[in-house]
N, C-alpha and C. Protein backbone atom coordinates (compact mmCIF):
# COMPACT_ATOMS: atom_id res chain seq x y z
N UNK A 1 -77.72 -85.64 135.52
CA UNK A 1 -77.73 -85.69 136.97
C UNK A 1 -79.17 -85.52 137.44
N UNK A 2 -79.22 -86.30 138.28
CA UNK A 2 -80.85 -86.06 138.72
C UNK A 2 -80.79 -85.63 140.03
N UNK A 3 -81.20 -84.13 139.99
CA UNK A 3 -80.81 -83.34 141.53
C UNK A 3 -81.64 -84.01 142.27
N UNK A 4 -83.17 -84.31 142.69
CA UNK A 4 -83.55 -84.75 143.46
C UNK A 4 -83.12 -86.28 144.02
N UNK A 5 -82.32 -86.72 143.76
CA UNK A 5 -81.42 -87.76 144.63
C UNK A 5 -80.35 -87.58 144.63
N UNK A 6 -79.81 -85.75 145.01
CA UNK A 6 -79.18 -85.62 145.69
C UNK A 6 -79.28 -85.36 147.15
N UNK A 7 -78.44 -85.00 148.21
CA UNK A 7 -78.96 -84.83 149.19
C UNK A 7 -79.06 -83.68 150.07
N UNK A 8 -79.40 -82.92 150.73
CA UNK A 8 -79.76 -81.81 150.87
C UNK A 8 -78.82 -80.93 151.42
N UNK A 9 -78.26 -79.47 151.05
CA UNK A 9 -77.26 -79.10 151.92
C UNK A 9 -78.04 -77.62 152.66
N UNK A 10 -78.14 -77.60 153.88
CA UNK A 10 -79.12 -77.10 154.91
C UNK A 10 -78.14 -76.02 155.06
N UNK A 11 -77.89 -74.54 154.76
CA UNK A 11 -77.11 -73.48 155.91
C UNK A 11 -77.89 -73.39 156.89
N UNK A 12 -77.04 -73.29 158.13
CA UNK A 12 -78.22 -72.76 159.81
C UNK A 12 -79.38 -73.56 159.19
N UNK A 13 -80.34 -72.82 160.05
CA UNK A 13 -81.60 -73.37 159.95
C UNK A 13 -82.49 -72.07 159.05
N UNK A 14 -83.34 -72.68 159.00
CA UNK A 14 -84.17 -71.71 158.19
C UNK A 14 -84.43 -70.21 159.13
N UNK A 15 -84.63 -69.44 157.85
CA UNK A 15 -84.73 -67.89 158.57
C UNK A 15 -83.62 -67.03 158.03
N UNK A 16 -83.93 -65.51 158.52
CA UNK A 16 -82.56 -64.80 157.92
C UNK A 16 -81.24 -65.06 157.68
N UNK A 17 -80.81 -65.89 158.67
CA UNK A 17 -79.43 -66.40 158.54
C UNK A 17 -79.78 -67.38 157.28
N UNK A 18 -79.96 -68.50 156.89
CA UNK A 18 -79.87 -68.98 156.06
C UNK A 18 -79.65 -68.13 154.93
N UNK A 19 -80.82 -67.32 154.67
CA UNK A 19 -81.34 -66.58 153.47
C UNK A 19 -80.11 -65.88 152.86
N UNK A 20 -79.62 -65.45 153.82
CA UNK A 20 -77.91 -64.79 153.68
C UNK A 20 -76.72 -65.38 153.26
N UNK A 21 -77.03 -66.75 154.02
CA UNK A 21 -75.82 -67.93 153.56
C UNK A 21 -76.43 -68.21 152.24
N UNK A 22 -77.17 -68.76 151.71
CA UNK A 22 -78.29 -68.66 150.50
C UNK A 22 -77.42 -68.01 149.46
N UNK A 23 -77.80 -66.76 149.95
CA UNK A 23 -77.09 -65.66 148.93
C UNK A 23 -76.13 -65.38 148.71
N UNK A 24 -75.34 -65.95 149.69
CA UNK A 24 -73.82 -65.38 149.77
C UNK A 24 -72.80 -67.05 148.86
N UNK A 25 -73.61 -68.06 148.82
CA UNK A 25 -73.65 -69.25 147.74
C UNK A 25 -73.71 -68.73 146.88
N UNK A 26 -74.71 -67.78 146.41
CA UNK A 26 -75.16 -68.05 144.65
C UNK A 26 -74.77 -66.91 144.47
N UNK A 27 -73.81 -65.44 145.13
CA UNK A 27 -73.34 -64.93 144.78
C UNK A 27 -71.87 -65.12 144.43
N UNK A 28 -71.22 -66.05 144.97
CA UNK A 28 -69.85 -66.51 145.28
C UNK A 28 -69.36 -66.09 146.24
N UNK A 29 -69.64 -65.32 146.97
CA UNK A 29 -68.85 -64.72 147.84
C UNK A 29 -68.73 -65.97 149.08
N UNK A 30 -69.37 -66.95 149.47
CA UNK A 30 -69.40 -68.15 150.46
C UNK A 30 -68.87 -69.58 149.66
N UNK A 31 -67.43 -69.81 149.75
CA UNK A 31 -67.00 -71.32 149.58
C UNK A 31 -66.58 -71.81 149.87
N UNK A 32 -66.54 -71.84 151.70
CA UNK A 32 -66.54 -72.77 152.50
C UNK A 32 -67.87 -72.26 153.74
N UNK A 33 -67.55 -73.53 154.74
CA UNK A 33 -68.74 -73.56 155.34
C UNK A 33 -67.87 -74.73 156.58
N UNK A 34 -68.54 -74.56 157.55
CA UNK A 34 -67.94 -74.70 158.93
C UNK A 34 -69.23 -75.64 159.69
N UNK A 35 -69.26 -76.91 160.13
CA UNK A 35 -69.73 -78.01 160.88
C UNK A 35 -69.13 -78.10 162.05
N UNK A 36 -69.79 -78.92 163.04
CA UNK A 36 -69.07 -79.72 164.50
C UNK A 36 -69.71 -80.99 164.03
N UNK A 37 -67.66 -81.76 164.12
CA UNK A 37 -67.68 -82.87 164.16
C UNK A 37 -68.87 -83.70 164.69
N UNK A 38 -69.62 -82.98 165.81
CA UNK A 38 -70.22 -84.45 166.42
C UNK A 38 -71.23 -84.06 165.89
N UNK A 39 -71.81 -83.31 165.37
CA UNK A 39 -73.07 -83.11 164.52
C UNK A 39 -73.30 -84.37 163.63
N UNK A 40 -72.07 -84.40 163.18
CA UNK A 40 -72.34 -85.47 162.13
C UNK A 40 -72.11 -87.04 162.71
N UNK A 41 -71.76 -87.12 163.95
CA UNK A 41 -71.68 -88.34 164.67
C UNK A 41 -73.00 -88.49 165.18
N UNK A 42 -73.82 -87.25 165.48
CA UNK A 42 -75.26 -87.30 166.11
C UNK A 42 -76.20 -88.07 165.37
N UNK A 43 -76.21 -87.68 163.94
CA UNK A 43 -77.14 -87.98 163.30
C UNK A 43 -76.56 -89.24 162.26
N UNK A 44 -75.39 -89.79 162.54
CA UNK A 44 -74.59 -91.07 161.89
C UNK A 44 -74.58 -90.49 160.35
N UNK A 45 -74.32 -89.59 160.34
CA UNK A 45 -73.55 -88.97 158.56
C UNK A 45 -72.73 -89.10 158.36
N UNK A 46 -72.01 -89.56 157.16
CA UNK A 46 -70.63 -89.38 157.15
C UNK A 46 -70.01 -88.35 156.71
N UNK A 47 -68.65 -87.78 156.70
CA UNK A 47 -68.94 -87.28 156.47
C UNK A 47 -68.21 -86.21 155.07
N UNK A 48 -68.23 -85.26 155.10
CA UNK A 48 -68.14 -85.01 153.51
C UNK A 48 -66.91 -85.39 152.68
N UNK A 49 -66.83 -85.76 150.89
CA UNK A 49 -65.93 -86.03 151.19
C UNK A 49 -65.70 -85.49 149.36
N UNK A 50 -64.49 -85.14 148.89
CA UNK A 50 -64.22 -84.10 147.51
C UNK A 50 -64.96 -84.55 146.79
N UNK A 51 -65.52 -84.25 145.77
CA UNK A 51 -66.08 -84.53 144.62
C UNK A 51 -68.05 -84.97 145.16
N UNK A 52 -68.25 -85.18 146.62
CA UNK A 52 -69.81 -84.95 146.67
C UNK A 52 -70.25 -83.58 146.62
N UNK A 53 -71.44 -84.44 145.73
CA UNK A 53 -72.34 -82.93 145.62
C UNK A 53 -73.63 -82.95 146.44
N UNK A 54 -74.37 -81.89 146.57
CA UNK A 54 -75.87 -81.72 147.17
C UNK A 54 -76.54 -80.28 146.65
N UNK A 55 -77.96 -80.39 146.93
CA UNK A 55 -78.33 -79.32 146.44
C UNK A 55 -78.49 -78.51 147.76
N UNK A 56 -78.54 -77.17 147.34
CA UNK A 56 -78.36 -76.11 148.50
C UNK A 56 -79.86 -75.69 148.73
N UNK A 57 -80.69 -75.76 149.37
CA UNK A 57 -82.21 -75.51 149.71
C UNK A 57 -81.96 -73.94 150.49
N UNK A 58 -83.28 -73.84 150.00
CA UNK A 58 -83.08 -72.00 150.50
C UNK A 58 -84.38 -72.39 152.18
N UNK A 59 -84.90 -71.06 152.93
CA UNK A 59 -85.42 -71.33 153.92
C UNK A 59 -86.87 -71.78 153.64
N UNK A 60 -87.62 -72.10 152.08
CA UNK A 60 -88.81 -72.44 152.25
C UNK A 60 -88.56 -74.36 151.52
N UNK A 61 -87.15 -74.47 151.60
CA UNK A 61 -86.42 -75.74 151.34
C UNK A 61 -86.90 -76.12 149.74
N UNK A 62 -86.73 -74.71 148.77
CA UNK A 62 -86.39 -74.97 147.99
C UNK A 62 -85.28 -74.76 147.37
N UNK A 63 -84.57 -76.04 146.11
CA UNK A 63 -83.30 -76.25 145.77
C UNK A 63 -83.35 -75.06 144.74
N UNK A 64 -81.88 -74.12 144.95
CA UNK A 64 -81.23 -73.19 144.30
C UNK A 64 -80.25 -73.57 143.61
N UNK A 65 -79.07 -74.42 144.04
CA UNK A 65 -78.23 -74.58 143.60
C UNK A 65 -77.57 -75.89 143.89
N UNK A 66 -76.59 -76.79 143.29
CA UNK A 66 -75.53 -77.76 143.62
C UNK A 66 -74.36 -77.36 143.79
N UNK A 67 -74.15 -77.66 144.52
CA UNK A 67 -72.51 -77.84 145.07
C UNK A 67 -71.91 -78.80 145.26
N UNK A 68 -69.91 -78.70 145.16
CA UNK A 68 -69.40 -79.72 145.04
C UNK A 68 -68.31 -79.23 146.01
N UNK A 69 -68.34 -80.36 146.93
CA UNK A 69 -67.14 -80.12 148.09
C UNK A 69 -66.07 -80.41 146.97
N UNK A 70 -64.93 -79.55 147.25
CA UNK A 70 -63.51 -79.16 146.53
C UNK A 70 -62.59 -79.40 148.09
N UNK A 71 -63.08 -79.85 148.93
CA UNK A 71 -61.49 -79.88 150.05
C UNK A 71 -62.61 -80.42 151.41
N UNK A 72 -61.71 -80.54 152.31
CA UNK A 72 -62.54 -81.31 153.56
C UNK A 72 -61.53 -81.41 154.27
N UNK A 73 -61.90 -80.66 155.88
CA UNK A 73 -60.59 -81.33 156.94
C UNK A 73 -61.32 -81.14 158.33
N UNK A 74 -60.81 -82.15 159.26
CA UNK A 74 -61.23 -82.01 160.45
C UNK A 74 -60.28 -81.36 161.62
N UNK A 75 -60.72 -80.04 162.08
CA UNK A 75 -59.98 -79.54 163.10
C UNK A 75 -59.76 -78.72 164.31
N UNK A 76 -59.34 -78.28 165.00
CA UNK A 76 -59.72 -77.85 165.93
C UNK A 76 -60.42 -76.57 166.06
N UNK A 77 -61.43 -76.00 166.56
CA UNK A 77 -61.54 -74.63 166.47
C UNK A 77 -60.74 -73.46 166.37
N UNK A 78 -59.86 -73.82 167.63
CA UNK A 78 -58.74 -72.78 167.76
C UNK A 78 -57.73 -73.23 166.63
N UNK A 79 -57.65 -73.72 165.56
CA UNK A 79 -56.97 -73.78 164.32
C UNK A 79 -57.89 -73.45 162.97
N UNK A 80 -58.84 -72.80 162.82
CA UNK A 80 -59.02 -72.34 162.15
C UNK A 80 -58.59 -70.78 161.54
N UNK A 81 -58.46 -71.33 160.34
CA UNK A 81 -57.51 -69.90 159.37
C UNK A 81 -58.67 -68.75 158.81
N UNK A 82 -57.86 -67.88 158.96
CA UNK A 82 -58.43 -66.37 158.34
C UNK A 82 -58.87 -66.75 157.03
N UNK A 83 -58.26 -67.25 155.91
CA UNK A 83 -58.63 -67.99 154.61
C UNK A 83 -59.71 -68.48 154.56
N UNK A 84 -59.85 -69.34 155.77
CA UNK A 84 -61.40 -70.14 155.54
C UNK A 84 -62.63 -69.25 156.45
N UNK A 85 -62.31 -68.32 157.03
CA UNK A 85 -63.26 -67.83 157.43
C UNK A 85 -63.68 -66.64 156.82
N UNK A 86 -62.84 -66.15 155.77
CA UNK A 86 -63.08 -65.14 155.22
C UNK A 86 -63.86 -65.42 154.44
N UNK A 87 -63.55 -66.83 153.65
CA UNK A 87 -64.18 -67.66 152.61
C UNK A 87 -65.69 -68.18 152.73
N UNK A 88 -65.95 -67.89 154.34
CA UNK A 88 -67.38 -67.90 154.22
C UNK A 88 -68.28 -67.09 153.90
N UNK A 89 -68.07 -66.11 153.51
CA UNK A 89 -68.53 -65.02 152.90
C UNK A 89 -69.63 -64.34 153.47
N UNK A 90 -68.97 -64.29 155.27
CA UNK A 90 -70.35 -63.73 155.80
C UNK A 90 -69.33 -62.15 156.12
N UNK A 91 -68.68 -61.86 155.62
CA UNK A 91 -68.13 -60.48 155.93
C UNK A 91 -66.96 -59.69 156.70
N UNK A 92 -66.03 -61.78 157.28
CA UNK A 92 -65.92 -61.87 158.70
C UNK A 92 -63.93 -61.16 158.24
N UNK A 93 -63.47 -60.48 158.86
CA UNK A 93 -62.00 -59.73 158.53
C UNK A 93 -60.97 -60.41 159.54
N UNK A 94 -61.54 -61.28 160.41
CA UNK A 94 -60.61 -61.27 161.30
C UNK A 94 -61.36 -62.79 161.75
N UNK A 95 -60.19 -63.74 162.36
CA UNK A 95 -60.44 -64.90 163.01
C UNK A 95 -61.57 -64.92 163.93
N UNK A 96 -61.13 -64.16 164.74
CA UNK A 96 -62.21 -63.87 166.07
C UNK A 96 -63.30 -63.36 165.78
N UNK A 97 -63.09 -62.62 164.87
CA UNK A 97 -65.04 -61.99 164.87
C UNK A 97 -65.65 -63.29 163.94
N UNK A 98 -64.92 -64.34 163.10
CA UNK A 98 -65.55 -65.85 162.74
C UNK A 98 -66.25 -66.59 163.56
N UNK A 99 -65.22 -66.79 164.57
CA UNK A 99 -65.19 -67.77 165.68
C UNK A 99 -66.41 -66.67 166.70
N UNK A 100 -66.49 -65.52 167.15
CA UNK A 100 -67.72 -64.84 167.39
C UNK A 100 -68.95 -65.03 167.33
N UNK A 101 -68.59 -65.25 165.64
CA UNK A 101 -70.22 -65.18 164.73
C UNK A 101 -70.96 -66.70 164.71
N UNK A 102 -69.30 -67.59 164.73
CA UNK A 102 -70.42 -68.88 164.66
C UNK A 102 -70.62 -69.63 166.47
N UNK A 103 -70.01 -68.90 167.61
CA UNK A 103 -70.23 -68.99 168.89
C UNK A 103 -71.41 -68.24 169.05
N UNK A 104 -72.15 -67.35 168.83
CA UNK A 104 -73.40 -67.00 168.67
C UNK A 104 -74.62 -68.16 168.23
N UNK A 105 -74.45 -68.50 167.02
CA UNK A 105 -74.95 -69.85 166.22
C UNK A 105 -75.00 -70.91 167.39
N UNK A 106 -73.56 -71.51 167.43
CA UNK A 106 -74.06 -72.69 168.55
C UNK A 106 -73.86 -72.21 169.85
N UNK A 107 -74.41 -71.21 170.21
CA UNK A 107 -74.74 -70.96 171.47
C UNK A 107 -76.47 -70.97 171.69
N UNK A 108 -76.67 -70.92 170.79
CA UNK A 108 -78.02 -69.92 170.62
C UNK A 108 -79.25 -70.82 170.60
N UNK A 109 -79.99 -70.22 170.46
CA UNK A 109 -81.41 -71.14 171.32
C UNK A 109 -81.53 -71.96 170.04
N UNK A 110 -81.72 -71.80 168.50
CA UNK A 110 -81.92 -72.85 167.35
C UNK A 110 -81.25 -74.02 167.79
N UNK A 111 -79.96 -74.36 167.94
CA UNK A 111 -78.48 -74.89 167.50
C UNK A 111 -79.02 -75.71 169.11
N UNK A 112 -78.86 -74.82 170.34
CA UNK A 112 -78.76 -75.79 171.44
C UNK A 112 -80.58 -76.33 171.40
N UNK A 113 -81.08 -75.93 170.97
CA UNK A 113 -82.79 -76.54 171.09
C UNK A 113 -82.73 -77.91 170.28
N UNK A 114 -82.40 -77.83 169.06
CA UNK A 114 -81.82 -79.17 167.87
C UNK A 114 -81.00 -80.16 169.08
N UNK A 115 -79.82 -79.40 169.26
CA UNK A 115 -78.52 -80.51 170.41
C UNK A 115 -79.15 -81.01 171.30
N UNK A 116 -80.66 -80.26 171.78
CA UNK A 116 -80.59 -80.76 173.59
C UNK A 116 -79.94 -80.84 174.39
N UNK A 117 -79.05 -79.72 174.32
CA UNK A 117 -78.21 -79.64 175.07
C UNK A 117 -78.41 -78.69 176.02
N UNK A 118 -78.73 -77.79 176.39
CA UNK A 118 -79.16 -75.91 177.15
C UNK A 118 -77.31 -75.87 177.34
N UNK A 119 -76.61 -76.52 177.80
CA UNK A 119 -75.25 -76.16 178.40
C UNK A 119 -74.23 -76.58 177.50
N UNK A 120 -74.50 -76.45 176.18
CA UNK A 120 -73.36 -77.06 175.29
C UNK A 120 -72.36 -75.63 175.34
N UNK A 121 -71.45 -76.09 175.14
CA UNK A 121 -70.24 -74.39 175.08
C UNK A 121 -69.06 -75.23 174.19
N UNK A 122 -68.51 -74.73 172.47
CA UNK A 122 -67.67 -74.82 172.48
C UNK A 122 -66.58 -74.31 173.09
N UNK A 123 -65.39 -74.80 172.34
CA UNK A 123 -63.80 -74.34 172.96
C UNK A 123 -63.10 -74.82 171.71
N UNK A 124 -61.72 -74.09 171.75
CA UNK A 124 -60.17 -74.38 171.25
C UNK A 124 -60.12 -75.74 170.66
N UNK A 125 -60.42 -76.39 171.82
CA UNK A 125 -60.46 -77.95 170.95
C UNK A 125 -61.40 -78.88 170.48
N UNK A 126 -62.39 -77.92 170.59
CA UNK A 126 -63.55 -78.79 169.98
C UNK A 126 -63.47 -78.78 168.46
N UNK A 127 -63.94 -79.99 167.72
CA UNK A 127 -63.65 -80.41 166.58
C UNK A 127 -64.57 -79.71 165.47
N UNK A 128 -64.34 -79.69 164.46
CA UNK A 128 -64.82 -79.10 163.49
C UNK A 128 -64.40 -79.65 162.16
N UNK A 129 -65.96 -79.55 161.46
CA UNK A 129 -65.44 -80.24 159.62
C UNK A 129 -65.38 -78.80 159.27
N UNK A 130 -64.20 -78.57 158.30
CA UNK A 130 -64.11 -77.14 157.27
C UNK A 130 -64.24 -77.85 156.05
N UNK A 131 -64.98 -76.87 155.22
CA UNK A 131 -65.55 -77.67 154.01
C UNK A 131 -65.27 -76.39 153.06
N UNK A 132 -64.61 -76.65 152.16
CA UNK A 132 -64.67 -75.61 150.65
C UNK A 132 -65.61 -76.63 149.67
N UNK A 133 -66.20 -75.56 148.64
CA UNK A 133 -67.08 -75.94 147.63
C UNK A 133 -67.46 -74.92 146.75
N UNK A 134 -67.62 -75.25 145.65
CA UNK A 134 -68.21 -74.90 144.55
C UNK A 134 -69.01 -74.56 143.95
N UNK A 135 -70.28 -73.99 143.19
CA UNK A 135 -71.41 -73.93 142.59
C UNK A 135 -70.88 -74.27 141.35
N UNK A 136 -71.89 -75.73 141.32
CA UNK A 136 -71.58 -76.54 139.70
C UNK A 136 -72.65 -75.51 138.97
N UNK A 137 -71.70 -75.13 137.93
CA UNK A 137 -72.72 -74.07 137.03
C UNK A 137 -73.54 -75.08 136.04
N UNK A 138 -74.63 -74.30 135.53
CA UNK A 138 -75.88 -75.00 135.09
C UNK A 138 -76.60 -75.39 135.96
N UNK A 139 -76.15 -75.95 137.07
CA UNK A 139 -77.02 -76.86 137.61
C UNK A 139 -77.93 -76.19 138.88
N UNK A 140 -79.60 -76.39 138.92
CA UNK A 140 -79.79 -75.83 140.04
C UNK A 140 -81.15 -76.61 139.85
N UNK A 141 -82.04 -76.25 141.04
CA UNK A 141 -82.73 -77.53 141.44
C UNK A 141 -84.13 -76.88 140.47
């Protein structure tokens, strides 16, 4: 496998948060990970789909690790499960303090500065990719 043509898998943006998502990858404790649909309509990605892999770049965008999406679904915010948010392995015990933690994220000056948006606000039905994945062992960049 030749990691460098794979393609890059970015947590947040660079900075503490990443560094955490980072770690919380190559510890196992993070195997899934949470997108908005139109993110990936913004930038014409498609989008993920079982068996792709990418390498996981840390915040000075160097590759740590590969991963392999194991599941993929598109859905509403307000349908996201305790399972997958627990599974992100940021600490989260309860739906709402998920949905909290990542309403902080795209509220927040990184997320709406990228959107151009200043007045973006999710909701209930705004769309979302949920993504489970893997760390292919051996492999790291």
């Amino acid at each position: 496998m030749n990691v460098p043509d794979l393609p890059k898998c970015e947590f947040a943006f660079p900075g503490p948060l990443r560094d955490q998502l980072v770690a919380a990858v190559l510890s196992g404790a993070k195997t899934s990970t949470t997108g908005l649909l139109q993110d990936y309509e913004r930038d014409g990605e498609p989008l993920p789909a079982v068996g792709d892999r990418s390498v996981v770049v840390d915040s000075a965008d160097r590759p740590v690790a590969v991963i392999e999406v194991t599941g993929v679904r598109v859905v509403r915010l307000g349908d996201v499960d305790l399972d997958h948010a627990r599974d992100e392995g940021e600490g989260y015990d309860s739906v709402a303090a998920w949905r909290a933690g990542h309403e902080d994220y795209w509220h927040g000056p990184d997320y709406l500065g990228w959107l151009g948006d200043p007045g973006f606000r999710v909701d209930d039905d705004t769309l979302a990719v949920v993504e489970r994945f893997r760390v292919v062992p051996g492999v790291t960049g």
